[in-house]
PDB file of N, CA and C in Angstrom:
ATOM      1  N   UNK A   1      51.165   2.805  26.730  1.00  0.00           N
ATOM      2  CA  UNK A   1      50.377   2.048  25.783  1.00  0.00           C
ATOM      3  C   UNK A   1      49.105   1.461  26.417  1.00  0.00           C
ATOM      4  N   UNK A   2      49.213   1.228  27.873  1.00  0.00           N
ATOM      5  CA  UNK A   2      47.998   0.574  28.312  1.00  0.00           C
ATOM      6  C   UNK A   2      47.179   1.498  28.311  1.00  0.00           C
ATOM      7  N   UNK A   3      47.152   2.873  28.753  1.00  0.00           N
ATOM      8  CA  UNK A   3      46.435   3.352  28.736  1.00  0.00           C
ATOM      9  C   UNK A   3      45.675   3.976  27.714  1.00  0.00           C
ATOM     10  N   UNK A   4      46.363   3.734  26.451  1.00  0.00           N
ATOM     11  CA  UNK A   4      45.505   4.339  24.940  1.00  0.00           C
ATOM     12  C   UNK A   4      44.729   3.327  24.992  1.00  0.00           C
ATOM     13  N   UNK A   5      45.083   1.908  25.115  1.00  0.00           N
ATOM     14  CA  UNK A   5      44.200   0.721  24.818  1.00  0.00           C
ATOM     15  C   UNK A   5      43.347   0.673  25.796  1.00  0.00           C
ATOM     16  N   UNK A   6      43.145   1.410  26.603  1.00  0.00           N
ATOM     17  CA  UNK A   6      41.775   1.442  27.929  1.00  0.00           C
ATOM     18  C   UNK A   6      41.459   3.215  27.120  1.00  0.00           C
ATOM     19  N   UNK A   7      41.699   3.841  26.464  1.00  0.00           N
ATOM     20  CA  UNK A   7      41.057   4.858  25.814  1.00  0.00           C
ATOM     21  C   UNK A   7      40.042   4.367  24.676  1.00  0.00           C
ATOM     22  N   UNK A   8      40.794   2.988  24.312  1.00  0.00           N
ATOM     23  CA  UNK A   8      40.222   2.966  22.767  1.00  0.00           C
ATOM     24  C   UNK A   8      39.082   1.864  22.944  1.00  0.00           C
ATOM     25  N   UNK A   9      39.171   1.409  24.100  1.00  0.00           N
ATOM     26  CA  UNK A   9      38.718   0.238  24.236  1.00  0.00           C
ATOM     27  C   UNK A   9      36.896  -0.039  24.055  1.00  0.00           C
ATOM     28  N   UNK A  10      36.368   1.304  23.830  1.00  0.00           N
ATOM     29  CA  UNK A  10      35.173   1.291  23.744  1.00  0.00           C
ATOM     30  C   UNK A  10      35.034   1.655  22.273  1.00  0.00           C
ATOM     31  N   UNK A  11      34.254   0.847  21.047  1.00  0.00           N
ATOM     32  CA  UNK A  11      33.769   1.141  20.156  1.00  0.00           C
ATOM     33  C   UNK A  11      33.457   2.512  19.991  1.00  0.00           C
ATOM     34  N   UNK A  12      32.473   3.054  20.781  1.00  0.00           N
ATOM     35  CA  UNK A  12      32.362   4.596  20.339  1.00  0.00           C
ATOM     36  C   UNK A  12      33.822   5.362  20.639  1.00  0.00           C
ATOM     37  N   UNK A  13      34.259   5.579  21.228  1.00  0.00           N
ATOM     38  CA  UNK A  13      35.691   6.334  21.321  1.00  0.00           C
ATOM     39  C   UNK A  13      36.632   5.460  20.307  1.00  0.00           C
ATOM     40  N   UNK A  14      36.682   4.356  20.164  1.00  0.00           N
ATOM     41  CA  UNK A  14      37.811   3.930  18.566  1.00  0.00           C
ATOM     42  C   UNK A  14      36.609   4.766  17.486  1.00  0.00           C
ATOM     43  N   UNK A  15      35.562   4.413  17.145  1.00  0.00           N
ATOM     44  CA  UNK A  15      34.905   4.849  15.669  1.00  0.00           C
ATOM     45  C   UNK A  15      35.229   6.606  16.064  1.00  0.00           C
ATOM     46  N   UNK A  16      35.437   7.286  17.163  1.00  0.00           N
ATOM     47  CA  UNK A  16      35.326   8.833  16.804  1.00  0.00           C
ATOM     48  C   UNK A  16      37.054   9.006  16.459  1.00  0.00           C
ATOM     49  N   UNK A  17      38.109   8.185  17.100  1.00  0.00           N
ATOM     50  CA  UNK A  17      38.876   7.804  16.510  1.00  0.00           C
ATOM     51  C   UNK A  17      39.758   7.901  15.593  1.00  0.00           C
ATOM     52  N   UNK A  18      38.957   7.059  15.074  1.00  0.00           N
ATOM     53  CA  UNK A  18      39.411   6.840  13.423  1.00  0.00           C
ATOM     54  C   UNK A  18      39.087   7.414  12.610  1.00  0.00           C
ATOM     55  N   UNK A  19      40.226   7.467  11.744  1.00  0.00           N
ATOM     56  CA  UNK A  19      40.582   8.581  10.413  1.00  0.00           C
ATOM     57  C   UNK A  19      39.407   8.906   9.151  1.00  0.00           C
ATOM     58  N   UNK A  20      38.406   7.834   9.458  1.00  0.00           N
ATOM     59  CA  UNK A  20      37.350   7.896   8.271  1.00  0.00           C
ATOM     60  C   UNK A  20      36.013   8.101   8.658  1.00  0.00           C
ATOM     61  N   UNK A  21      35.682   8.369   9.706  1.00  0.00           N
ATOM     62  CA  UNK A  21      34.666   8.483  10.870  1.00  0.00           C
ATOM     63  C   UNK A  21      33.832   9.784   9.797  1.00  0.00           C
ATOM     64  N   UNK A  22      32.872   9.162  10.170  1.00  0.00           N
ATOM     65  CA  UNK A  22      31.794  10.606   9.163  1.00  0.00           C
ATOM     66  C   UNK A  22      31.606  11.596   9.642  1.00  0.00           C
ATOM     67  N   UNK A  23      31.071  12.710   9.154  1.00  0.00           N
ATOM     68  CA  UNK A  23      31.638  14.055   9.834  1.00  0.00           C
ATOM     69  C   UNK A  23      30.026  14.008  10.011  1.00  0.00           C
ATOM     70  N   UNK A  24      28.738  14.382  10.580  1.00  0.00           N
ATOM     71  CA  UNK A  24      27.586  14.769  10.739  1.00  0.00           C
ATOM     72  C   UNK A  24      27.779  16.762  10.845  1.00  0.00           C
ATOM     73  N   UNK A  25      26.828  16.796   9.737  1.00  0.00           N
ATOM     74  CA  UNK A  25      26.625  18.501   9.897  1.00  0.00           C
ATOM     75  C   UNK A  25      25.512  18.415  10.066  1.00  0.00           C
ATOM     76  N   UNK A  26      25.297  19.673  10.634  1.00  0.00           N
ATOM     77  CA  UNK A  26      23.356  20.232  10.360  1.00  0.00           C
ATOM     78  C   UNK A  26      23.848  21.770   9.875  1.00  0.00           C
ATOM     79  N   UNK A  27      22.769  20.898   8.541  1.00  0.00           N
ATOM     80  CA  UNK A  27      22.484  22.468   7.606  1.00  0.00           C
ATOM     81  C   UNK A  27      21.071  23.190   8.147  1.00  0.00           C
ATOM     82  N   UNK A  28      21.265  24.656   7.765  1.00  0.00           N
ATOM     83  CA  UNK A  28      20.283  25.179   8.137  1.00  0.00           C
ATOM     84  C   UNK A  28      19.163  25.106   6.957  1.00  0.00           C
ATOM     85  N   UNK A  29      17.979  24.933   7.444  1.00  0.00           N
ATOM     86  CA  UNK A  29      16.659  24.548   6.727  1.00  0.00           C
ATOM     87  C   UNK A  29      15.791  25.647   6.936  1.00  0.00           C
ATOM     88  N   UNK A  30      14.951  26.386   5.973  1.00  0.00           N
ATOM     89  CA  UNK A  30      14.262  26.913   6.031  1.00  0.00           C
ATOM     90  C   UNK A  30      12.997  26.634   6.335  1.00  0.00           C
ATOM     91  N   UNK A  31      12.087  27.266   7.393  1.00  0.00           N
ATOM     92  CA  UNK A  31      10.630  26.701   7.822  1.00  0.00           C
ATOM     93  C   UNK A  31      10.144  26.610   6.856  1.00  0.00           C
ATOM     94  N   UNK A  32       8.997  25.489   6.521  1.00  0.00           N
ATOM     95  CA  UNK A  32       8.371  24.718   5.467  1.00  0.00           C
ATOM     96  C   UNK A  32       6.990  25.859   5.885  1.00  0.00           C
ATOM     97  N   UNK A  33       6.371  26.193   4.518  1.00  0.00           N
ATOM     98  CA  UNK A  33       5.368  27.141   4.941  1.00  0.00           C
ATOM     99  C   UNK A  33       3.854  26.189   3.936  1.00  0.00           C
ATOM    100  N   UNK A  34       3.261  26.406   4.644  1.00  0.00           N
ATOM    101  CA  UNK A  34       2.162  25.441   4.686  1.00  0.00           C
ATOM    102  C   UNK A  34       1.015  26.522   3.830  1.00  0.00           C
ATOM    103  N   UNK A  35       0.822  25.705   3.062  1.00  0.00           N
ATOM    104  CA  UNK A  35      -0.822  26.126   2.056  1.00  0.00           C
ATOM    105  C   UNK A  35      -1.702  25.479   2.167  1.00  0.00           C
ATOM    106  N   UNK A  36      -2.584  25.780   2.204  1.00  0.00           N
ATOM    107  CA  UNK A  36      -3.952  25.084   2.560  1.00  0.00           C
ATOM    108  C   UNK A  36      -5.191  26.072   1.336  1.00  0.00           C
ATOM    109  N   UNK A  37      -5.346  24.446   0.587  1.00  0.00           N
ATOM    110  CA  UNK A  37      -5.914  24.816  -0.681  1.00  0.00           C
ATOM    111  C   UNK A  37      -7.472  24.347  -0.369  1.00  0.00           C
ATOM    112  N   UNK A  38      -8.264  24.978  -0.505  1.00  0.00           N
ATOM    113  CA  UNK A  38      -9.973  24.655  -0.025  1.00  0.00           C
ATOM    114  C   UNK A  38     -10.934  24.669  -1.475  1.00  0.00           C
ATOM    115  N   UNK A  39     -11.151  22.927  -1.770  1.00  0.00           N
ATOM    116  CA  UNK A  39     -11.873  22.874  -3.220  1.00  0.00           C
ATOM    117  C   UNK A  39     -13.082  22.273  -2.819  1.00  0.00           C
ATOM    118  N   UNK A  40     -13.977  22.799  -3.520  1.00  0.00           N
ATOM    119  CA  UNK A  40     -15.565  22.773  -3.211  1.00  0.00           C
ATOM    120  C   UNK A  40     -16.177  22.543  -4.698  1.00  0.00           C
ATOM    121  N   UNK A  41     -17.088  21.081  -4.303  1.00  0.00           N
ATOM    122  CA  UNK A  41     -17.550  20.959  -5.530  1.00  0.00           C
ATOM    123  C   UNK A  41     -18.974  21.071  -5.223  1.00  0.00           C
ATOM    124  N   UNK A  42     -19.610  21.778  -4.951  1.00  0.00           N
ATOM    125  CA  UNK A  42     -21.195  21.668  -4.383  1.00  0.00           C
ATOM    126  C   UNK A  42     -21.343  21.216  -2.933  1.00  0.00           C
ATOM    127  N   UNK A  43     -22.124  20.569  -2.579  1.00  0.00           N
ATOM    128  CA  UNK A  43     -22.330  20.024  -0.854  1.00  0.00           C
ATOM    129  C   UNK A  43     -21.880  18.716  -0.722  1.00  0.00           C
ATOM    130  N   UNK A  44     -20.749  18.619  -0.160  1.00  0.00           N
ATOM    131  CA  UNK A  44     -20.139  17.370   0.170  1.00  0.00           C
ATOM    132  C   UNK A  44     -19.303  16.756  -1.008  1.00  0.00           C
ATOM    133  N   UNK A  45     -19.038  17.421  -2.009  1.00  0.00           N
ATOM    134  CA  UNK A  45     -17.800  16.869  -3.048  1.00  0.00           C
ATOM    135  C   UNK A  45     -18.180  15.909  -3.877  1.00  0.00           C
ATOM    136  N   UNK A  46     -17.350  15.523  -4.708  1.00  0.00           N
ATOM    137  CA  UNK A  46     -18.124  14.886  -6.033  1.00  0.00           C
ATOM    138  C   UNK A  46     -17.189  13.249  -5.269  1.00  0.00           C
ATOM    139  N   UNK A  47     -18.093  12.022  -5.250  1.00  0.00           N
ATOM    140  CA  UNK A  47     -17.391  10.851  -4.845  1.00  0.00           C
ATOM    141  C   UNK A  47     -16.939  10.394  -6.346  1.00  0.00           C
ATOM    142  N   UNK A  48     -15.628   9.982  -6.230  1.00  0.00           N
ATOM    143  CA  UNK A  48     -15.120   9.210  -7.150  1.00  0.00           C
ATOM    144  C   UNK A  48     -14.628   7.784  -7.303  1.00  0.00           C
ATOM    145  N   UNK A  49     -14.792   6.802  -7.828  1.00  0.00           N
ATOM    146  CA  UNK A  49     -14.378   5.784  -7.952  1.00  0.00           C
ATOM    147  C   UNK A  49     -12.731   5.380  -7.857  1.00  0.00           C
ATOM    148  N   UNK A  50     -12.443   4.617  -7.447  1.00  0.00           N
ATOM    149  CA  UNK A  50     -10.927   3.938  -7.476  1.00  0.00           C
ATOM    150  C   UNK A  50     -10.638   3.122  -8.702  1.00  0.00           C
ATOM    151  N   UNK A  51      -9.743   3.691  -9.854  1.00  0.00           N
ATOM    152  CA  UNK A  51     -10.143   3.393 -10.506  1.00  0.00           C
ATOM    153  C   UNK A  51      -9.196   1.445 -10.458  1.00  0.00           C
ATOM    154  N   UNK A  52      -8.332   1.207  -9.652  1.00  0.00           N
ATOM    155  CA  UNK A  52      -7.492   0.003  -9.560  1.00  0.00           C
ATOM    156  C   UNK A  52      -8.851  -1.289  -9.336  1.00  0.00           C
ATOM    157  N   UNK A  53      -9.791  -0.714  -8.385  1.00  0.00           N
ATOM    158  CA  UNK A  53     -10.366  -1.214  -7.572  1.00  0.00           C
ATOM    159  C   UNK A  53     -11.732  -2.064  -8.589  1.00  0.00           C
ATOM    160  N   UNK A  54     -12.340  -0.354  -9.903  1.00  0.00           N
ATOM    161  CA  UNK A  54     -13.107  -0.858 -10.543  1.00  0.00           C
ATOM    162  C   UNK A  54     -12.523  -2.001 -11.743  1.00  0.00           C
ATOM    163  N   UNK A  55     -11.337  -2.384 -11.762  1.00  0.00           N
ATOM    164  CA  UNK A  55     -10.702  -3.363 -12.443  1.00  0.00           C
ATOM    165  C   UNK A  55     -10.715  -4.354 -11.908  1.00  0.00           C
ATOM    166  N   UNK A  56     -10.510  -4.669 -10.834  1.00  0.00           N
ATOM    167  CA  UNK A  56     -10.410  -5.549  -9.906  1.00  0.00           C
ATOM    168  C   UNK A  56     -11.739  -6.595  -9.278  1.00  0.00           C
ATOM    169  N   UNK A  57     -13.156  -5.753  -8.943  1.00  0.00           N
ATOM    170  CA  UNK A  57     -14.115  -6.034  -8.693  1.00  0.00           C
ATOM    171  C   UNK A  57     -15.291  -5.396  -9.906  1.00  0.00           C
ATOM    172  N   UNK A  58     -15.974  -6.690  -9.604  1.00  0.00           N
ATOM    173  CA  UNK A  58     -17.268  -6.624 -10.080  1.00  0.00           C
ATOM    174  C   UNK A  58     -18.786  -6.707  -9.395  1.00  0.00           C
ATOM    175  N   UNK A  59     -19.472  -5.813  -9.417  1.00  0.00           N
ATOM    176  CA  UNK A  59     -20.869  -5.811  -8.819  1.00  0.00           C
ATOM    177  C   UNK A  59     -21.901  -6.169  -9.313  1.00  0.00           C
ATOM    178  N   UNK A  60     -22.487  -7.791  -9.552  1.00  0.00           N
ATOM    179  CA  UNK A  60     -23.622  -8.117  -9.816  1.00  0.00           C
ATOM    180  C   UNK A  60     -24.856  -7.911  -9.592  1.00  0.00           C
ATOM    181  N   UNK A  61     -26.287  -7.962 -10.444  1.00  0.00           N
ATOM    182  CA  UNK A  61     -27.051  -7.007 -10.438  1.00  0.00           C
ATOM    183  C   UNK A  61     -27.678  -7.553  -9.222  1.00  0.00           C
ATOM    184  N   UNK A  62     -27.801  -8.524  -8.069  1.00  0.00           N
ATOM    185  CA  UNK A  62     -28.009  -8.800  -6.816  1.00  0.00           C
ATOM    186  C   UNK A  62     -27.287  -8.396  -6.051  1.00  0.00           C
ATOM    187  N   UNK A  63     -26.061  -7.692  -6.273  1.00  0.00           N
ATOM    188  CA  UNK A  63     -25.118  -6.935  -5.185  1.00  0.00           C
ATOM    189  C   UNK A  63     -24.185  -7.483  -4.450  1.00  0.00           C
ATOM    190  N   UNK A  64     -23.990  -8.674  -5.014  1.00  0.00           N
ATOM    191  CA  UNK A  64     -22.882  -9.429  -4.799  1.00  0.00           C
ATOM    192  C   UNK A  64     -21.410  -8.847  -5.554  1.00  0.00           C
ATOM    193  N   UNK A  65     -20.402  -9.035  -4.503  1.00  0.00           N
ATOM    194  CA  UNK A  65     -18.853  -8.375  -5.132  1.00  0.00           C
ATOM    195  C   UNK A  65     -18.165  -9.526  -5.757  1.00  0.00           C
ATOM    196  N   UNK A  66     -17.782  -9.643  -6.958  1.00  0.00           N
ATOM    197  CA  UNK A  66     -16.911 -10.324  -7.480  1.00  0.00           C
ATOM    198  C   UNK A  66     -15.618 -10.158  -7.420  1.00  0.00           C
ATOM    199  N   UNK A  67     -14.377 -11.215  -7.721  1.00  0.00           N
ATOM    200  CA  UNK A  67     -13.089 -10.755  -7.516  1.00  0.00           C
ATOM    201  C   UNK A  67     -12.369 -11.921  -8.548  1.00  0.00           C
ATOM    202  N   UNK A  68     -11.672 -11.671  -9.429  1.00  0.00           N
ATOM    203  CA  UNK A  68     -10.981 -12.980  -9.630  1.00  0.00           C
ATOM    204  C   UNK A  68     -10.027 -13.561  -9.189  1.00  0.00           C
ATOM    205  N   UNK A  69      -9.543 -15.213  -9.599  1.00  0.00           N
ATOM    206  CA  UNK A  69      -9.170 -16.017  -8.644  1.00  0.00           C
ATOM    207  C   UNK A  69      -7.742 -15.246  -9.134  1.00  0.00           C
ATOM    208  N   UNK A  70      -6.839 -16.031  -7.918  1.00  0.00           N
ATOM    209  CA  UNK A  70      -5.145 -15.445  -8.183  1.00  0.00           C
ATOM    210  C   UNK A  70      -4.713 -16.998  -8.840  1.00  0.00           C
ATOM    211  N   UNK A  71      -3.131 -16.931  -9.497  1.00  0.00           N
ATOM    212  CA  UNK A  71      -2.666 -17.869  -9.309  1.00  0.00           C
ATOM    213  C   UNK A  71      -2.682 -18.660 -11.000  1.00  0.00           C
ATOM    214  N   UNK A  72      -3.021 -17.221 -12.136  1.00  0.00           N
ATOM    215  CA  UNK A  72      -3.132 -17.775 -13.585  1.00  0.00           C
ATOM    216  C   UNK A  72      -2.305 -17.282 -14.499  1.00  0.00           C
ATOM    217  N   UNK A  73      -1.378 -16.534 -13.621  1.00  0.00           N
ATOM    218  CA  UNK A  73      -0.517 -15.204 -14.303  1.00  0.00           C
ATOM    219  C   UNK A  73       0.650 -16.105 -15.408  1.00  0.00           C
ATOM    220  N   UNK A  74       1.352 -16.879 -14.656  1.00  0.00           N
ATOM    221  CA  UNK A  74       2.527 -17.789 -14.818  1.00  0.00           C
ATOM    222  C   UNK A  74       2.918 -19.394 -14.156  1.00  0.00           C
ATOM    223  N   UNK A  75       3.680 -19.943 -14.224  1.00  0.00           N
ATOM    224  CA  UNK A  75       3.972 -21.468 -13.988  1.00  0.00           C
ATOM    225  C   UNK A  75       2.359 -22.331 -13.979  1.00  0.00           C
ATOM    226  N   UNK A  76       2.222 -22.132 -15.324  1.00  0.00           N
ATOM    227  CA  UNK A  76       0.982 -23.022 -15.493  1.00  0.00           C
ATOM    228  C   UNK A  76       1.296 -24.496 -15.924  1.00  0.00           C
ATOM    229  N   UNK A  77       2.034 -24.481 -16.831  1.00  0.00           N
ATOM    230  CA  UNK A  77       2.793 -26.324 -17.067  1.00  0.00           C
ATOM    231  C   UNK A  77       2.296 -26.631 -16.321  1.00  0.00           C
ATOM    232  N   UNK A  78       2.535 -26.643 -14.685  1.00  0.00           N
ATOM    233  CA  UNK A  78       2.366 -27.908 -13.976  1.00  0.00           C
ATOM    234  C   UNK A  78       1.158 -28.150 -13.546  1.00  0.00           C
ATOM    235  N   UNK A  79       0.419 -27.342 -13.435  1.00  0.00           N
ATOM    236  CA  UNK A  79      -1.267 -27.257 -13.330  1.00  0.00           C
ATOM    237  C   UNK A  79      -2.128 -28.176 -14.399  1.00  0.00           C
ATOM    238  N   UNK A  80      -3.036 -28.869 -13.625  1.00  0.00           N
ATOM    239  CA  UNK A  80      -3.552 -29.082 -14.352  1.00  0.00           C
ATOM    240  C   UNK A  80      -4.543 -28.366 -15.386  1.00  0.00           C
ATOM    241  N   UNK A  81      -5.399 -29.301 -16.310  1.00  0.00           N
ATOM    242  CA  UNK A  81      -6.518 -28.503 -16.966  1.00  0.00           C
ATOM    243  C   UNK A  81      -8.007 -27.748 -15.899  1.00  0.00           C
ATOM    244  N   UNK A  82      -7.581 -28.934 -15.090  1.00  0.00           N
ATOM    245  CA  UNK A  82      -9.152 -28.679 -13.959  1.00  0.00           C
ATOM    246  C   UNK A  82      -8.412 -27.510 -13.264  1.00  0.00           C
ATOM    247  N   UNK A  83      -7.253 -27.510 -12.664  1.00  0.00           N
ATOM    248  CA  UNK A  83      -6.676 -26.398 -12.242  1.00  0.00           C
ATOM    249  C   UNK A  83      -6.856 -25.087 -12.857  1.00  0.00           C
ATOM    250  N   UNK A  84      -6.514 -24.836 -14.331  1.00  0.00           N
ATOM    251  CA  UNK A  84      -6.586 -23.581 -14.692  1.00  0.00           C
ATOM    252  C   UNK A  84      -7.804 -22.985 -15.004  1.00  0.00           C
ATOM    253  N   UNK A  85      -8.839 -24.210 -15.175  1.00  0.00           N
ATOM    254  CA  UNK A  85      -9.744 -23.655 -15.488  1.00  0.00           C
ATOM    255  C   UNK A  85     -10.708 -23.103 -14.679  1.00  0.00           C
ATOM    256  N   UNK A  86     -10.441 -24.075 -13.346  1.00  0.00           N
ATOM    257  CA  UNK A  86     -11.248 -23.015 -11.780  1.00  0.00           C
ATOM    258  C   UNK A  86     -10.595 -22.043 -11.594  1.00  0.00           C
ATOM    259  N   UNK A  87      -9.349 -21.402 -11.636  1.00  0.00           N
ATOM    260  CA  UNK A  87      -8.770 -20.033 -11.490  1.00  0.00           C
ATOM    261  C   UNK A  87      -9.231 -19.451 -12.764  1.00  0.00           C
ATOM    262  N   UNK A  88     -10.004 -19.465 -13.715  1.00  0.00           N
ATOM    263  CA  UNK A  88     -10.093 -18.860 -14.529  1.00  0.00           C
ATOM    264  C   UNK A  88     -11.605 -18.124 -14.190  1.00  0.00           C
ATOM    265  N   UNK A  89     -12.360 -18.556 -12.836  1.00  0.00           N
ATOM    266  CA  UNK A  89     -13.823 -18.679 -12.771  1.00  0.00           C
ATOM    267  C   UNK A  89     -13.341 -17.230 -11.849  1.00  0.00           C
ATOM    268  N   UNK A  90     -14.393 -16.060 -11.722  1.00  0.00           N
ATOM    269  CA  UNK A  90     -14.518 -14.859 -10.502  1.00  0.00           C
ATOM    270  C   UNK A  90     -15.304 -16.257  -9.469  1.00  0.00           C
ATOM    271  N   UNK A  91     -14.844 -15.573  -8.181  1.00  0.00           N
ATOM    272  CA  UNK A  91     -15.501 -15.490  -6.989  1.00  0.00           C
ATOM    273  C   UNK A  91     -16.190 -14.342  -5.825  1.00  0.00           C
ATOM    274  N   UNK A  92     -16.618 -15.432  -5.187  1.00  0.00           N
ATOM    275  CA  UNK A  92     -17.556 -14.130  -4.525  1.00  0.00           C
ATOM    276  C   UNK A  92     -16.486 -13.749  -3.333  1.00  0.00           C
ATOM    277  N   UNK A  93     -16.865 -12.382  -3.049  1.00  0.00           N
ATOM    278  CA  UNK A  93     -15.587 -11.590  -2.309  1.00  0.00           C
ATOM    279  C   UNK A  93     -16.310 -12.427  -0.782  1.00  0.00           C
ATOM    280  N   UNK A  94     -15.128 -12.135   0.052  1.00  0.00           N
ATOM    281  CA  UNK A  94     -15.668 -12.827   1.454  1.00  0.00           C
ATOM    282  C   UNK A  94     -16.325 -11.639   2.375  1.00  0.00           C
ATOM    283  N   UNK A  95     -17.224 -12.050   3.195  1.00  0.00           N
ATOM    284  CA  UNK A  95     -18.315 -10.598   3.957  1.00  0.00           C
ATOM    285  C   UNK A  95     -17.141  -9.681   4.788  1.00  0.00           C
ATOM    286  N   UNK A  96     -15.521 -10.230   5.179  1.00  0.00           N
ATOM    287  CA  UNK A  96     -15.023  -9.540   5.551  1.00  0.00           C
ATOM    288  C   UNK A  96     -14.069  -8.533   4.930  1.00  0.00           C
ATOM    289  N   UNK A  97     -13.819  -8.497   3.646  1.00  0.00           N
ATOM    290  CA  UNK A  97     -13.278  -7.705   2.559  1.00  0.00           C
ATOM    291  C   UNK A  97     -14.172  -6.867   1.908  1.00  0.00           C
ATOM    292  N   UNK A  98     -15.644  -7.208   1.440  1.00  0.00           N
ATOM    293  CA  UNK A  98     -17.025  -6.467   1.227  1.00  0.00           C
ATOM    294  C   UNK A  98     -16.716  -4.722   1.370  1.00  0.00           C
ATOM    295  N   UNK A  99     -16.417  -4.484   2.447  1.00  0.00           N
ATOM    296  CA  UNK A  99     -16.514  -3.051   3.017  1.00  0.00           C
ATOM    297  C   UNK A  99     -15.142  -2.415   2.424  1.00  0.00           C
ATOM    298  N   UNK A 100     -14.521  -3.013   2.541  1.00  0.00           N
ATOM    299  CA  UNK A 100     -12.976  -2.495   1.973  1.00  0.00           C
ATOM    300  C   UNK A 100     -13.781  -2.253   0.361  1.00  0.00           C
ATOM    301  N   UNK A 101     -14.238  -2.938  -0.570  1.00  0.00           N
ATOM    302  CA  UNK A 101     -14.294  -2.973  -2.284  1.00  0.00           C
ATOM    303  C   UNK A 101     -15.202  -1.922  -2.186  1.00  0.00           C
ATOM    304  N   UNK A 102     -16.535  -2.077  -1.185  1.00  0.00           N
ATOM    305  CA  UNK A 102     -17.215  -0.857  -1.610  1.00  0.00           C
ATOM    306  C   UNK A 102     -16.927   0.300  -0.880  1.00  0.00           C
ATOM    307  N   UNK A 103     -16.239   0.696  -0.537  1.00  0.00           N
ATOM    308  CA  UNK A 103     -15.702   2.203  -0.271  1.00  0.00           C
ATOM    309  C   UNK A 103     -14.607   2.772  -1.098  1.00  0.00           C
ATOM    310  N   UNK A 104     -14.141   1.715  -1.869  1.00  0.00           N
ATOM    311  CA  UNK A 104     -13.390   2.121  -3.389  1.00  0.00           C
ATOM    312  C   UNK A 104     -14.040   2.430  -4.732  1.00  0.00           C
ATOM    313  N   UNK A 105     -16.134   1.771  -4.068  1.00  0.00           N
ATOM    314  CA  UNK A 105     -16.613   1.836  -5.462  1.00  0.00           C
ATOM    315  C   UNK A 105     -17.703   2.739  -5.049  1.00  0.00           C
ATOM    316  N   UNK A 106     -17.670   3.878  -5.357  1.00  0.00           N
ATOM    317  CA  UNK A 106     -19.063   4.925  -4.232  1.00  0.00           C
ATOM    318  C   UNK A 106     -20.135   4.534  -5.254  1.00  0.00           C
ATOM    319  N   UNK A 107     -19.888   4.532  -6.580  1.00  0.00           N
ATOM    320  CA  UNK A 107     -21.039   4.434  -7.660  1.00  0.00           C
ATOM    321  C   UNK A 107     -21.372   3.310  -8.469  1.00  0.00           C
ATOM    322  N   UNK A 108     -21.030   1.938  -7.293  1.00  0.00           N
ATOM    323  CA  UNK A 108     -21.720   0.686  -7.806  1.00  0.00           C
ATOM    324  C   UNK A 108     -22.918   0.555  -7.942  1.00  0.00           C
ATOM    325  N   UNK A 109     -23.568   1.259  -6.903  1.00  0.00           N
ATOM    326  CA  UNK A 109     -25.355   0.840  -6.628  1.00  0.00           C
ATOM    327  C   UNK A 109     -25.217   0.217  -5.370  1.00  0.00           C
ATOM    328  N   UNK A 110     -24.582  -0.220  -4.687  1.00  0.00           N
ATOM    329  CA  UNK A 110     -24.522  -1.039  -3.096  1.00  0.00           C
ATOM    330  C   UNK A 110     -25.058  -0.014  -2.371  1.00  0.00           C
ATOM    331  N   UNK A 111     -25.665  -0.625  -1.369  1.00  0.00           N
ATOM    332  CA  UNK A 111     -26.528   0.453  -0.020  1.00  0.00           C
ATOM    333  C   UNK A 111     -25.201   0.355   0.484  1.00  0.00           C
ATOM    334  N   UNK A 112     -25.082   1.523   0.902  1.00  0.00           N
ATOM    335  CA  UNK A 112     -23.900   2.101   2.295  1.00  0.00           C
ATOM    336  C   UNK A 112     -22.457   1.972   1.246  1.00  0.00           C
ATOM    337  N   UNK A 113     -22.558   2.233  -0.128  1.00  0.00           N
ATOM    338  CA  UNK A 113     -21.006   2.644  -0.448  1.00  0.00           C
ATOM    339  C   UNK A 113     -20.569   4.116  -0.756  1.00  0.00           C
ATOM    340  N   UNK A 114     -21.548   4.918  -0.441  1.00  0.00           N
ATOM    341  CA  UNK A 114     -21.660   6.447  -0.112  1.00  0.00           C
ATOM    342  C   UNK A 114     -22.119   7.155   1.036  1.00  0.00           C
TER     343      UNK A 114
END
């Protein structure tokens, strides 16, 4: 007996063990065969807008990015009136997010979003 219990005594040798231990197979898989589809819309492709992004932001005719505030969706009760009504105002995006909105928007009018 001592010596099953110095057999078993390691977790991996009890789990291979025991009666319910999962069986691991490897099925055979067929090589994945690769297509490579080449679409050409004129010189350099047609840029398209994001369309999540053009919901999200707005581009004023000075080129400033708009965004609206968070935080108007639900649990308003406890908010005040001055509260809901500044989350109700857009703000201006910050200069470090800027580059992220316009490379979602190629056809705002911004220099450098194409």
């Amino acid at each position: 007996s001592p010596a099953i219990m110095q057999a078993l005594s390691s977790r991996q040798t009890a789990f291979r063990a025991s009666a319910v231990a999962p069986m691991r197979r490897v099925l055979p898989v067929a090589p994945a065969r690769m297509v490579c589809v080449e679409v050409s819309a004129g010189v350099g492709g047609k840029l398209k807008t994001r369309k999540a992004a053009a919901k999200r932001f707005k581009v004023t005719g000075s080129g400033k990015v708009m965004a609206r505030r968070s935080g108007k969706q639900h649990f308003n009760e406890k908010m005040s009136r001055d509260d809901i009504r500044a989350a109700s105002k857009m703000y201006t995006l910050s200069t470090a997010n800027i580059p992220n909105a316009i490379k979602c928007l190629p056809n705002s009018g911004i220099k450098g979003s194409h």
